[in-house]
Structures are given as C-alpha cells and as structure tokens.
C-alpha atoms as a PDB file:
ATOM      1  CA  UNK A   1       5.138  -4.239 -38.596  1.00  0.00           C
ATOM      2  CA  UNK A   2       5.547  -5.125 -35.135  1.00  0.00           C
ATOM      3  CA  UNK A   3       8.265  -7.765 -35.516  1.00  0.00           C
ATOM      4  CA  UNK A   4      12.145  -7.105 -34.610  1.00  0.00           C
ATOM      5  CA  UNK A   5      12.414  -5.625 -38.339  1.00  0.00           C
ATOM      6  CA  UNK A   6      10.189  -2.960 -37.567  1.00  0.00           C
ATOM      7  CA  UNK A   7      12.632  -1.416 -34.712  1.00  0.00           C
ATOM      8  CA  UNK A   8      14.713   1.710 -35.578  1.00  0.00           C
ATOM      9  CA  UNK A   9      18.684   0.696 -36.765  1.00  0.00           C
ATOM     10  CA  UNK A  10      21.219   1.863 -34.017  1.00  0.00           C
ATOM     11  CA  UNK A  11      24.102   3.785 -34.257  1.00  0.00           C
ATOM     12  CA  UNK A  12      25.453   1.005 -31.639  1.00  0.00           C
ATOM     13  CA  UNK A  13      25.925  -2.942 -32.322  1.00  0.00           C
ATOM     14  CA  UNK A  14      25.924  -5.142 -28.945  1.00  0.00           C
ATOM     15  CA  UNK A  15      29.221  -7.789 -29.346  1.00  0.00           C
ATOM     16  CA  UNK A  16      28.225 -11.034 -30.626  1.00  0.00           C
ATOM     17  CA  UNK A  17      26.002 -12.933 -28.297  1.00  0.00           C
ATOM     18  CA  UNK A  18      24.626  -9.634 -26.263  1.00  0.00           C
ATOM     19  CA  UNK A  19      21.719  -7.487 -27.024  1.00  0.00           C
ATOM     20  CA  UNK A  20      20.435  -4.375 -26.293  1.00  0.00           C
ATOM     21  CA  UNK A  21      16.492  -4.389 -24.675  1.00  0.00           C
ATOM     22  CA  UNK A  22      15.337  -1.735 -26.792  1.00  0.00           C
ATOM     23  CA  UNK A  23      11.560  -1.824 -25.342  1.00  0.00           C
ATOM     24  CA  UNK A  24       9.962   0.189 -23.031  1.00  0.00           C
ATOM     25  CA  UNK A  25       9.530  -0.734 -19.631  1.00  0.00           C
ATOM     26  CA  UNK A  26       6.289  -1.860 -18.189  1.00  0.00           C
ATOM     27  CA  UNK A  27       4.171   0.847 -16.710  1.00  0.00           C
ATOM     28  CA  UNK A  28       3.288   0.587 -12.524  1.00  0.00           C
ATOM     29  CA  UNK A  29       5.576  -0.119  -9.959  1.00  0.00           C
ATOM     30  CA  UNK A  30       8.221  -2.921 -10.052  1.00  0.00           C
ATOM     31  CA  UNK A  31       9.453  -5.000  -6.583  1.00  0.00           C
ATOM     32  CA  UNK A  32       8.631  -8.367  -5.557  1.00  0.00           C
ATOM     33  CA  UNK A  33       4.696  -9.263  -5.525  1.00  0.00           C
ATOM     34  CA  UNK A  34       2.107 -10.978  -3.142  1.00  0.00           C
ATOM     35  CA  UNK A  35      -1.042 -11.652  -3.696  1.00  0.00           C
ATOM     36  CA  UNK A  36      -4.451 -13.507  -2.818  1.00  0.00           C
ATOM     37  CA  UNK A  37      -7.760 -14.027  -5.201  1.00  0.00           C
ATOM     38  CA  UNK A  38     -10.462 -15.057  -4.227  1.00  0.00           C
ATOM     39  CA  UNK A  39     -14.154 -15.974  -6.145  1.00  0.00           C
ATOM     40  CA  UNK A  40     -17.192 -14.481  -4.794  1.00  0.00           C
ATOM     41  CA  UNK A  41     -20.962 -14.836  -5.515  1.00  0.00           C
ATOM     42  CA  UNK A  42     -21.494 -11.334  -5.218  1.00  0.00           C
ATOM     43  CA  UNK A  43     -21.727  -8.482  -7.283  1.00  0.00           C
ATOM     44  CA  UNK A  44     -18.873  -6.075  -7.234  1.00  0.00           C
ATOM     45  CA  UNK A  45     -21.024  -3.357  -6.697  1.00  0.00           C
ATOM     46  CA  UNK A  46     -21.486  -5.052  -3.126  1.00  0.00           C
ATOM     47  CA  UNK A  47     -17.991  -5.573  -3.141  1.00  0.00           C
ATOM     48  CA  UNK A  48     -16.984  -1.605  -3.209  1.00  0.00           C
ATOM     49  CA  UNK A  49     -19.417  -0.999  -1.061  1.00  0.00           C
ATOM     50  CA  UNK A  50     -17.785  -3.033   1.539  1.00  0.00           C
ATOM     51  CA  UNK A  51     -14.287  -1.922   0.512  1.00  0.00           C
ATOM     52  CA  UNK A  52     -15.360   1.757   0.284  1.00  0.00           C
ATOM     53  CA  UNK A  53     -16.729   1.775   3.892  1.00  0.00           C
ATOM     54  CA  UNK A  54     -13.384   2.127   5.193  1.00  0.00           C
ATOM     55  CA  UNK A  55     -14.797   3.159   8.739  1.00  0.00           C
ATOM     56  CA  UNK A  56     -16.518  -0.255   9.357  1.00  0.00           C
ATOM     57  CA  UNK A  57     -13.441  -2.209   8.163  1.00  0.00           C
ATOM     58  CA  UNK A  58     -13.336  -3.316  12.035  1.00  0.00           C
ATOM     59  CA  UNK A  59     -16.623  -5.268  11.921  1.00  0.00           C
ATOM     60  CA  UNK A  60     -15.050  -7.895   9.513  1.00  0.00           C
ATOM     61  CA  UNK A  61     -11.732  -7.505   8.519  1.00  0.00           C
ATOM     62  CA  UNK A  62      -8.944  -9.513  10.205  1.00  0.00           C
ATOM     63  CA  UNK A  63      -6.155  -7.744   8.966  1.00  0.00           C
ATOM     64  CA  UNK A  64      -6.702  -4.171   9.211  1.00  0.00           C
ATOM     65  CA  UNK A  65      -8.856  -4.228  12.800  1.00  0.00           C
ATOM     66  CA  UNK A  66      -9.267  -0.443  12.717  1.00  0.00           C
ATOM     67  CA  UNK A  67      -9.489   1.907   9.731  1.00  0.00           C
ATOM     68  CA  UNK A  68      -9.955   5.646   9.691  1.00  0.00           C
ATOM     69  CA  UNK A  69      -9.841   7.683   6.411  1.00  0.00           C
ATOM     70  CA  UNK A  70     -11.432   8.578   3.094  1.00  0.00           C
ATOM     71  CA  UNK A  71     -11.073   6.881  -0.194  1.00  0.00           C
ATOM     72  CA  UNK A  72      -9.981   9.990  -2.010  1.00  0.00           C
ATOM     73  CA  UNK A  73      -6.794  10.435  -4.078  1.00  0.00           C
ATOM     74  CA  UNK A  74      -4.111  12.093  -2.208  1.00  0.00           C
ATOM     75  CA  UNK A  75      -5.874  10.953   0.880  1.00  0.00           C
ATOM     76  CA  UNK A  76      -4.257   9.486   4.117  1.00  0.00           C
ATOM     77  CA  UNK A  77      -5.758   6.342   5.923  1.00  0.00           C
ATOM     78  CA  UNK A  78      -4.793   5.491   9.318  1.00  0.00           C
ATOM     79  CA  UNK A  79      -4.810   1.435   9.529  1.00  0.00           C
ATOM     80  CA  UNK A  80      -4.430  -0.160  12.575  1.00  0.00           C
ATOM     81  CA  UNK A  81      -2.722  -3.691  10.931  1.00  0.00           C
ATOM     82  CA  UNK A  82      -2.434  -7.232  12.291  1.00  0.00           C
ATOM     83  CA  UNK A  83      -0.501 -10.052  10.680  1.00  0.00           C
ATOM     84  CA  UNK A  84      -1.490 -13.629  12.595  1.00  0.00           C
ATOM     85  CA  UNK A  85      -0.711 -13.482  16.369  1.00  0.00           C
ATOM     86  CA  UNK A  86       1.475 -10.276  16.097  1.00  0.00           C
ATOM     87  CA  UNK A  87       1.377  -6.922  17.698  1.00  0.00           C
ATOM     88  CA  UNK A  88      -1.000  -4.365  15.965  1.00  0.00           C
ATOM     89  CA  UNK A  89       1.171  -2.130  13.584  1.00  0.00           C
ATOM     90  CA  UNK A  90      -0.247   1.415  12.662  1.00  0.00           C
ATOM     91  CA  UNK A  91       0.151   2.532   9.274  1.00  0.00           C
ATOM     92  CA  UNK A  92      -0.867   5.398   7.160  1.00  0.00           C
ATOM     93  CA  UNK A  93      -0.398   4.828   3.595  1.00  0.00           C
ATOM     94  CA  UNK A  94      -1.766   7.795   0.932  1.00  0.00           C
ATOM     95  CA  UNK A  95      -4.201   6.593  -1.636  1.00  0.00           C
ATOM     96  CA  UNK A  96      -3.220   6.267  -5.080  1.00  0.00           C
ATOM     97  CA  UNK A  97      -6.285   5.838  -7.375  1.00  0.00           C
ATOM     98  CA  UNK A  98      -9.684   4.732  -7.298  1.00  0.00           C
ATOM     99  CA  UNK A  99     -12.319   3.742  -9.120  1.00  0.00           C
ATOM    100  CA  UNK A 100     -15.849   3.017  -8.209  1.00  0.00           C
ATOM    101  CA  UNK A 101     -16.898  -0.971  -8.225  1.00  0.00           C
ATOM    102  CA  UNK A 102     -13.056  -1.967  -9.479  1.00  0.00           C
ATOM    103  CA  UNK A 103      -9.979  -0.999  -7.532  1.00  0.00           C
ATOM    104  CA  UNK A 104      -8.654   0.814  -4.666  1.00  0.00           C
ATOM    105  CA  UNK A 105      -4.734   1.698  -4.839  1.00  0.00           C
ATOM    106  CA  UNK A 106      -2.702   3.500  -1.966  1.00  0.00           C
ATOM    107  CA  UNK A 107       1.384   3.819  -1.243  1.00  0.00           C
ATOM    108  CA  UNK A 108       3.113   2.785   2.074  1.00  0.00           C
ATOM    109  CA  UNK A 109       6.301   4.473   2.191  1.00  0.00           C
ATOM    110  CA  UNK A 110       8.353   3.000   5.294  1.00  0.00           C
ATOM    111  CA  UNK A 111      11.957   3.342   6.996  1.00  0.00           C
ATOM    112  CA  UNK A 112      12.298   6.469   4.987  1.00  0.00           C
ATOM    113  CA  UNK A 113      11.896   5.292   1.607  1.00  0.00           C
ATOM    114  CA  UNK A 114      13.344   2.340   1.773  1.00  0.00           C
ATOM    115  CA  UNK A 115      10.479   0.251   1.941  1.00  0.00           C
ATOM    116  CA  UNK A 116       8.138   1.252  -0.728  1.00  0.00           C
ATOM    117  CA  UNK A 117       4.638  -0.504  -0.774  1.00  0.00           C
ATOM    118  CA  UNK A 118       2.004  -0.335  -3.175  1.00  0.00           C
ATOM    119  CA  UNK A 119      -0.946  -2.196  -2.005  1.00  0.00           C
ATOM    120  CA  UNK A 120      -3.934  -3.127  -4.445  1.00  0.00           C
ATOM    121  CA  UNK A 121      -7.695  -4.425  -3.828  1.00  0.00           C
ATOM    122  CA  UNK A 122      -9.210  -5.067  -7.288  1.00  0.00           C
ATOM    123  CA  UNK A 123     -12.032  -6.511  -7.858  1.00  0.00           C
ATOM    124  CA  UNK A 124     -12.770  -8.195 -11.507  1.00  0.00           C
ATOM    125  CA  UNK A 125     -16.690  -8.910 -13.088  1.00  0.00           C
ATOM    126  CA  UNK A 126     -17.207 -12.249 -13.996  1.00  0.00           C
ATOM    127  CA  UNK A 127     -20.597 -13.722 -15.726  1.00  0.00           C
ATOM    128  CA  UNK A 128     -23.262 -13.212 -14.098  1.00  0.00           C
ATOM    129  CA  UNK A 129     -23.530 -11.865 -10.164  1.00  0.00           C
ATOM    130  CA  UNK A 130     -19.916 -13.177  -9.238  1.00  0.00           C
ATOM    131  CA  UNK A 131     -16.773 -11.330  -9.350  1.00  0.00           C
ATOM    132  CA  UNK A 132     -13.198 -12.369  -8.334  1.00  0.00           C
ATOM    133  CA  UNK A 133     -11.386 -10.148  -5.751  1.00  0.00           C
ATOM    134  CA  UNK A 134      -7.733  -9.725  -5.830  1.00  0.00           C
ATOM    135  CA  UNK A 135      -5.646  -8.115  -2.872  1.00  0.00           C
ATOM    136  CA  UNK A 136      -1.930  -7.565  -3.123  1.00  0.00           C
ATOM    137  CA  UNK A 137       0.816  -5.583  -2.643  1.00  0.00           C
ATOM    138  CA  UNK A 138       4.370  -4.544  -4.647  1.00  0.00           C
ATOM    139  CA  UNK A 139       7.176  -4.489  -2.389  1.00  0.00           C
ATOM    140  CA  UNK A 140       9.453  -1.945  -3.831  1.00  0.00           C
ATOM    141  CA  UNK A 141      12.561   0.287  -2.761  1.00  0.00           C
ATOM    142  CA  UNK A 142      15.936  -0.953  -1.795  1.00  0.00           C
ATOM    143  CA  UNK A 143      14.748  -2.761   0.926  1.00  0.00           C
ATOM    144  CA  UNK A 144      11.465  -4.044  -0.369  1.00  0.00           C
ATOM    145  CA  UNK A 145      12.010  -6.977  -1.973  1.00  0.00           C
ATOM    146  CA  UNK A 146      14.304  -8.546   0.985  1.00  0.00           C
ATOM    147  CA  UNK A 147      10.609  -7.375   3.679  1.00  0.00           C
ATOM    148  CA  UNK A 148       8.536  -9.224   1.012  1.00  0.00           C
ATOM    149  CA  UNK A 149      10.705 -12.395   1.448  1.00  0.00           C
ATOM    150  CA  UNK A 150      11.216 -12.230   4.937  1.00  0.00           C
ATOM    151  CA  UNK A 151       7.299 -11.075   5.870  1.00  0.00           C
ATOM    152  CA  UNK A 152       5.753 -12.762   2.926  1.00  0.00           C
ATOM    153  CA  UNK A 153       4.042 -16.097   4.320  1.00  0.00           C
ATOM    154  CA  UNK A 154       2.596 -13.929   7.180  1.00  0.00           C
ATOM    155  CA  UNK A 155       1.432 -10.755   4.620  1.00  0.00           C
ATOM    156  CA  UNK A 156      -0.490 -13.661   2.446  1.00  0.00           C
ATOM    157  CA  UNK A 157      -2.083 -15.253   5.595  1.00  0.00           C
ATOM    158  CA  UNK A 158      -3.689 -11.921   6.577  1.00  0.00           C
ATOM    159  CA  UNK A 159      -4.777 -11.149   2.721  1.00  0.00           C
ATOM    160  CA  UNK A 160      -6.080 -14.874   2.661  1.00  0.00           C
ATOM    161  CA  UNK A 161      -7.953 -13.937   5.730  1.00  0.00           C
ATOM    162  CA  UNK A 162      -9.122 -10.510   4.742  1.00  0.00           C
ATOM    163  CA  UNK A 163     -10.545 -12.045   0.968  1.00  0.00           C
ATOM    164  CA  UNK A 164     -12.188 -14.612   3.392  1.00  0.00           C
ATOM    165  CA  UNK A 165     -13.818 -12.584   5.496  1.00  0.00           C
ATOM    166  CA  UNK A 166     -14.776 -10.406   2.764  1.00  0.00           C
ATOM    167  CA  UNK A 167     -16.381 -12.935   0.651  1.00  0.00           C
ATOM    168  CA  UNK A 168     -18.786 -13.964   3.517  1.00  0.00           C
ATOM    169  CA  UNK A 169     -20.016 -10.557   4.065  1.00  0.00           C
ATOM    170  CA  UNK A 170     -20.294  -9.972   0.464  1.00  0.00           C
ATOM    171  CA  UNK A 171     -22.557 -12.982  -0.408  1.00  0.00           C
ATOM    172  CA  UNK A 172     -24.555 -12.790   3.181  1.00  0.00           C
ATOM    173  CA  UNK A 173     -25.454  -8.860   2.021  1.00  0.00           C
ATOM    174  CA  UNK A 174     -25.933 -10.108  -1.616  1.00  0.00           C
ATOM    175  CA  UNK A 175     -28.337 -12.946  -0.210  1.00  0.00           C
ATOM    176  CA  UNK A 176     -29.839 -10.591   1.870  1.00  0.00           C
ATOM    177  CA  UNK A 177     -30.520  -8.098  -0.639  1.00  0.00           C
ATOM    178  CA  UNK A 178     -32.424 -11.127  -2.486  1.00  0.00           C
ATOM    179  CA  UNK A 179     -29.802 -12.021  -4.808  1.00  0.00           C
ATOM    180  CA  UNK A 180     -29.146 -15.221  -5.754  1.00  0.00           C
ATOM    181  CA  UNK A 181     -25.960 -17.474  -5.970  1.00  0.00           C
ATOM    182  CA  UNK A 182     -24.124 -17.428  -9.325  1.00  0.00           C
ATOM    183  CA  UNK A 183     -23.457 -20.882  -9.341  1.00  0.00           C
ATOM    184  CA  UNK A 184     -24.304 -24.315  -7.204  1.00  0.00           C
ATOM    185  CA  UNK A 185     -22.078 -24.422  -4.546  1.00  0.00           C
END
C-alpha cells in the first residue's frame, strides 16, 4: 500500500484542521531556481565534448569569457563571468558530480556561506541525433533566494545566451562531422 493508510500510526494527533508532513524531503538542494533549455540537433556526445573542454569555453561562450580548470569531482574552476553589459566577476566554484555525455554539477559558495549556488548543465537524449540542454542554477543559503530575485532576469539572459551559443557550435561540429539534422528546420 502506498496510500495514507499505509503510513505508521503516531503517538501524536495534529489539532483538528492541521497535519503533520510525515514524508521525506526531496533529495538535492532546495533555494529558488533559474533555468534555460534549449533544443539542439546535435548529439550529446558533441554536446560534452563542448562542455567538457572547459579551457576553450572563451571561443564561444558569452557568459563565462574565460575558464580554467578540470572537470573532476572535488575540482576547482576559475570562471571569469559576465552577465549583459556588466563588469567581469571571477568565480571559483568546486565541482560536484559528473557524468560523461549528461551533466556537469559544481557549488558556488559566496559572502561566506550565505549565498549558496548550485549550478547545473544537463543535457537530455531525445530521438534520434537531438538532445535538449538545460543550464541552471539553485540559489540557496540565507541570502540566496533574495540574489536569485534581485539578479535573476540578468542570470537567465546570460544562460539564454550561453544555450545559444552552444547550440550553434554544437550543430556546426555535428554538420561538420557529416551528421545530419534531426528534424526540418
């Protein structure tokens, strides 16, 4: 049974009206959440290898213009960061997890704690050649959610311009490497 009969009785009865949440949380981190998915008539094996090549991140991507580090757990990056026309912002988050053609995680912690980031690029296999590509990040600490709100119009912009600019390298290598487009477009 998986219904509300099937949960343990309680030793303590909420007052009429109230109830107790007697599930367990979600696993992963909670805070507020942006995000930005794009479609892609590439493989994501061409993808990751984009993504992996941290160290070329500067010939295409308009949000992290330079990018020094290994995708390793434990590992620290060193991004160089630019949201629209602001100043460049260096950041060195510590990857999470990894795993080969799917996702990259890594952890931002800023203003000492307070501001807890973790930042996602996952990318999911559809039919065929294409793949979708989701970037994000889960603002988290005490401070998170209220940098999220504030910074979250700007932080979408540059994830909408990195999954842009990602896409169109993605499908020119795919093409180049003789592969063919998914679907008319």
């Amino acid at each position: 049974m998986l219904g509300p009969k099937a949960q343990k009785a309680s030793m303590f009865t909420p007052a009429k009206g109230f109830t107790f949440n007697t599930t367990s949380a979600a696993a992963g981190p909670s805070g507020l959440r942006v995000e930005h998915r794009i479609g892609s008539q590439a493989p994501p094996e061409v993808i990751w290898e984009i993504l992996y090549d941290i160290e070329h991140w500067a010939d295409w991507n308009p949000l992290y213009v330079q990018a020094k580090g290994q995708v390793r757990i434990g590992a620290e990056l060193e991004l160089t960061m630019v949201l629209g026309d602001g100043a460049p912002s260096v950041i060195k988050p510590v990857v999470l997890e990894w795993v080969p053609n799917d996702q990259i995680h890594w952890r931002l912690k800023m203003m000492g704690g307070l501001v807890a980031t973790t930042r996602f690029l996952e990318i999911e296999q559809l039919e065929g050649a294409g793949c979708i590509f989701s970037n994000g990040e889960i603002f988290g600490g005490l401070l998170g959610p209220t940098v999220a709100k504030r910074m979250g119009r700007k932080v979408y912009r540059g994830f909408q311009a990195m999954n842009e600019a990602l896409k169109a390298r993605a499908e020119a290598a795919w093409h180049a490497q003789g592969g063919a487009p998914t679907s008319a477009s």
